[in-house]
Protein backbone atom coordinates (compact mmCIF):
# COMPACT_ATOMS: atom_id res chain seq x y z
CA UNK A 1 77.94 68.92 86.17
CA UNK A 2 78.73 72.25 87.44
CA UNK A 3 82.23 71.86 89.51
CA UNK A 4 82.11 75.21 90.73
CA UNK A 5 78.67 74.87 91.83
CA UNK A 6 79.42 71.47 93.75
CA UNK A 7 82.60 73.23 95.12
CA UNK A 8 81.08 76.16 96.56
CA UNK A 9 78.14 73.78 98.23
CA UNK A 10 80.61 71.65 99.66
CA UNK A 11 82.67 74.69 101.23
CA UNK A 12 79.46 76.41 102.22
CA UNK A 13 78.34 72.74 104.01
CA UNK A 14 81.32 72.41 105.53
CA UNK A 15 81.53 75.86 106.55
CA UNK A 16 77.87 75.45 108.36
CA UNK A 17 79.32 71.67 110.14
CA UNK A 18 77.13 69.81 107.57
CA UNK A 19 79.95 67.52 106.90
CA UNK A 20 77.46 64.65 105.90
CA UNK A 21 75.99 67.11 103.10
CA UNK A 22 80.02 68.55 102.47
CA UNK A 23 80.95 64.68 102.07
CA UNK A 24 78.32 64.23 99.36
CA UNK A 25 79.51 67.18 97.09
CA UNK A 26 83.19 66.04 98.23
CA UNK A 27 82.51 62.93 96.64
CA UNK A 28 80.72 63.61 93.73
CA UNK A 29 83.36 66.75 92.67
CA UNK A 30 86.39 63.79 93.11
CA UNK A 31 84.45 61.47 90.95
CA UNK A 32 83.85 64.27 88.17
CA UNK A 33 87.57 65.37 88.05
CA UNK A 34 88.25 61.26 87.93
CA UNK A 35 86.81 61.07 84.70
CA UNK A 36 88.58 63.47 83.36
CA UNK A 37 86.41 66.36 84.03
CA UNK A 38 87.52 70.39 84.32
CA UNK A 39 88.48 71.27 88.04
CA UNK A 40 86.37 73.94 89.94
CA UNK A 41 88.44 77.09 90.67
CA UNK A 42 89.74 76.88 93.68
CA UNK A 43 90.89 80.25 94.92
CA UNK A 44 89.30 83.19 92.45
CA UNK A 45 91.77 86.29 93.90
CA UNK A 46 94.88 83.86 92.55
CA UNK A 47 94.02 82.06 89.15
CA UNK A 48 96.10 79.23 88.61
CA UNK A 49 95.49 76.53 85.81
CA UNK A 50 93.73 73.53 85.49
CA UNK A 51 96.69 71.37 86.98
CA UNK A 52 96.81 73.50 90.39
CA UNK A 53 93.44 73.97 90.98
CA UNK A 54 93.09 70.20 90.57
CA UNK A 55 95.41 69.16 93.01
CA UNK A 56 93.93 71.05 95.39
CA UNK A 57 90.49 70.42 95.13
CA UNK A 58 91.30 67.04 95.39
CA UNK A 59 92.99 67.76 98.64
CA UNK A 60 90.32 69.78 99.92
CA UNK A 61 87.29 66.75 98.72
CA UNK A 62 89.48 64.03 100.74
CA UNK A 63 89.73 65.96 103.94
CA UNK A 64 86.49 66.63 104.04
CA UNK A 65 85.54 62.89 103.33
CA UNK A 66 88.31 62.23 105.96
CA UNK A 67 86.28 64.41 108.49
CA UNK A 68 83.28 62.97 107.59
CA UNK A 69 83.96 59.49 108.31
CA UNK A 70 85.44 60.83 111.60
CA UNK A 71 82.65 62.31 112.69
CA UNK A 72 80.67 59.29 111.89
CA UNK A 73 82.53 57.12 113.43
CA UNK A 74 82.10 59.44 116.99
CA UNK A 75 78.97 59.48 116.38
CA UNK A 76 78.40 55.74 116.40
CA UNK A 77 80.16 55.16 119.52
């Protein structure tokens, strides 16, 4: 897996209001870094180690599952 690549799709998703699509990379970039793997970079002008930019892609993955299941749940109503 490519975390930076799944990081920038979800952003980019989100970014367009595809938050089913955002959701999807959310998920998939949480269950990478779960297992132990490296943590996209999270904000290029400020590098930070592995430890930061962890915690807040985390952060950033469950909002946008948060949202998600928000919107979902509007939308079912």
């Amino acid at each position: 897996m490519n975390p930076q690549a799944v990081w920038n799709k979800m952003l980019d998703a989100a970014e367009s209001g595809d938050w089913n699509k955002a959701g999807e990379h959310a998920e998939s970039l949480l269950a990478w870094m779960q297992r132990n793997g490296f943590p996209p970079i999270v904000i290029p002008d400020h590098p930070m180690n592995d430890d930061w930019n962890g915690v807040l892609a985390t952060v950033a993955c469950q909002f946008v599952i948060t949202r998600q299941v928000e919107l979902d749940s509007h939308d079912g109503q």
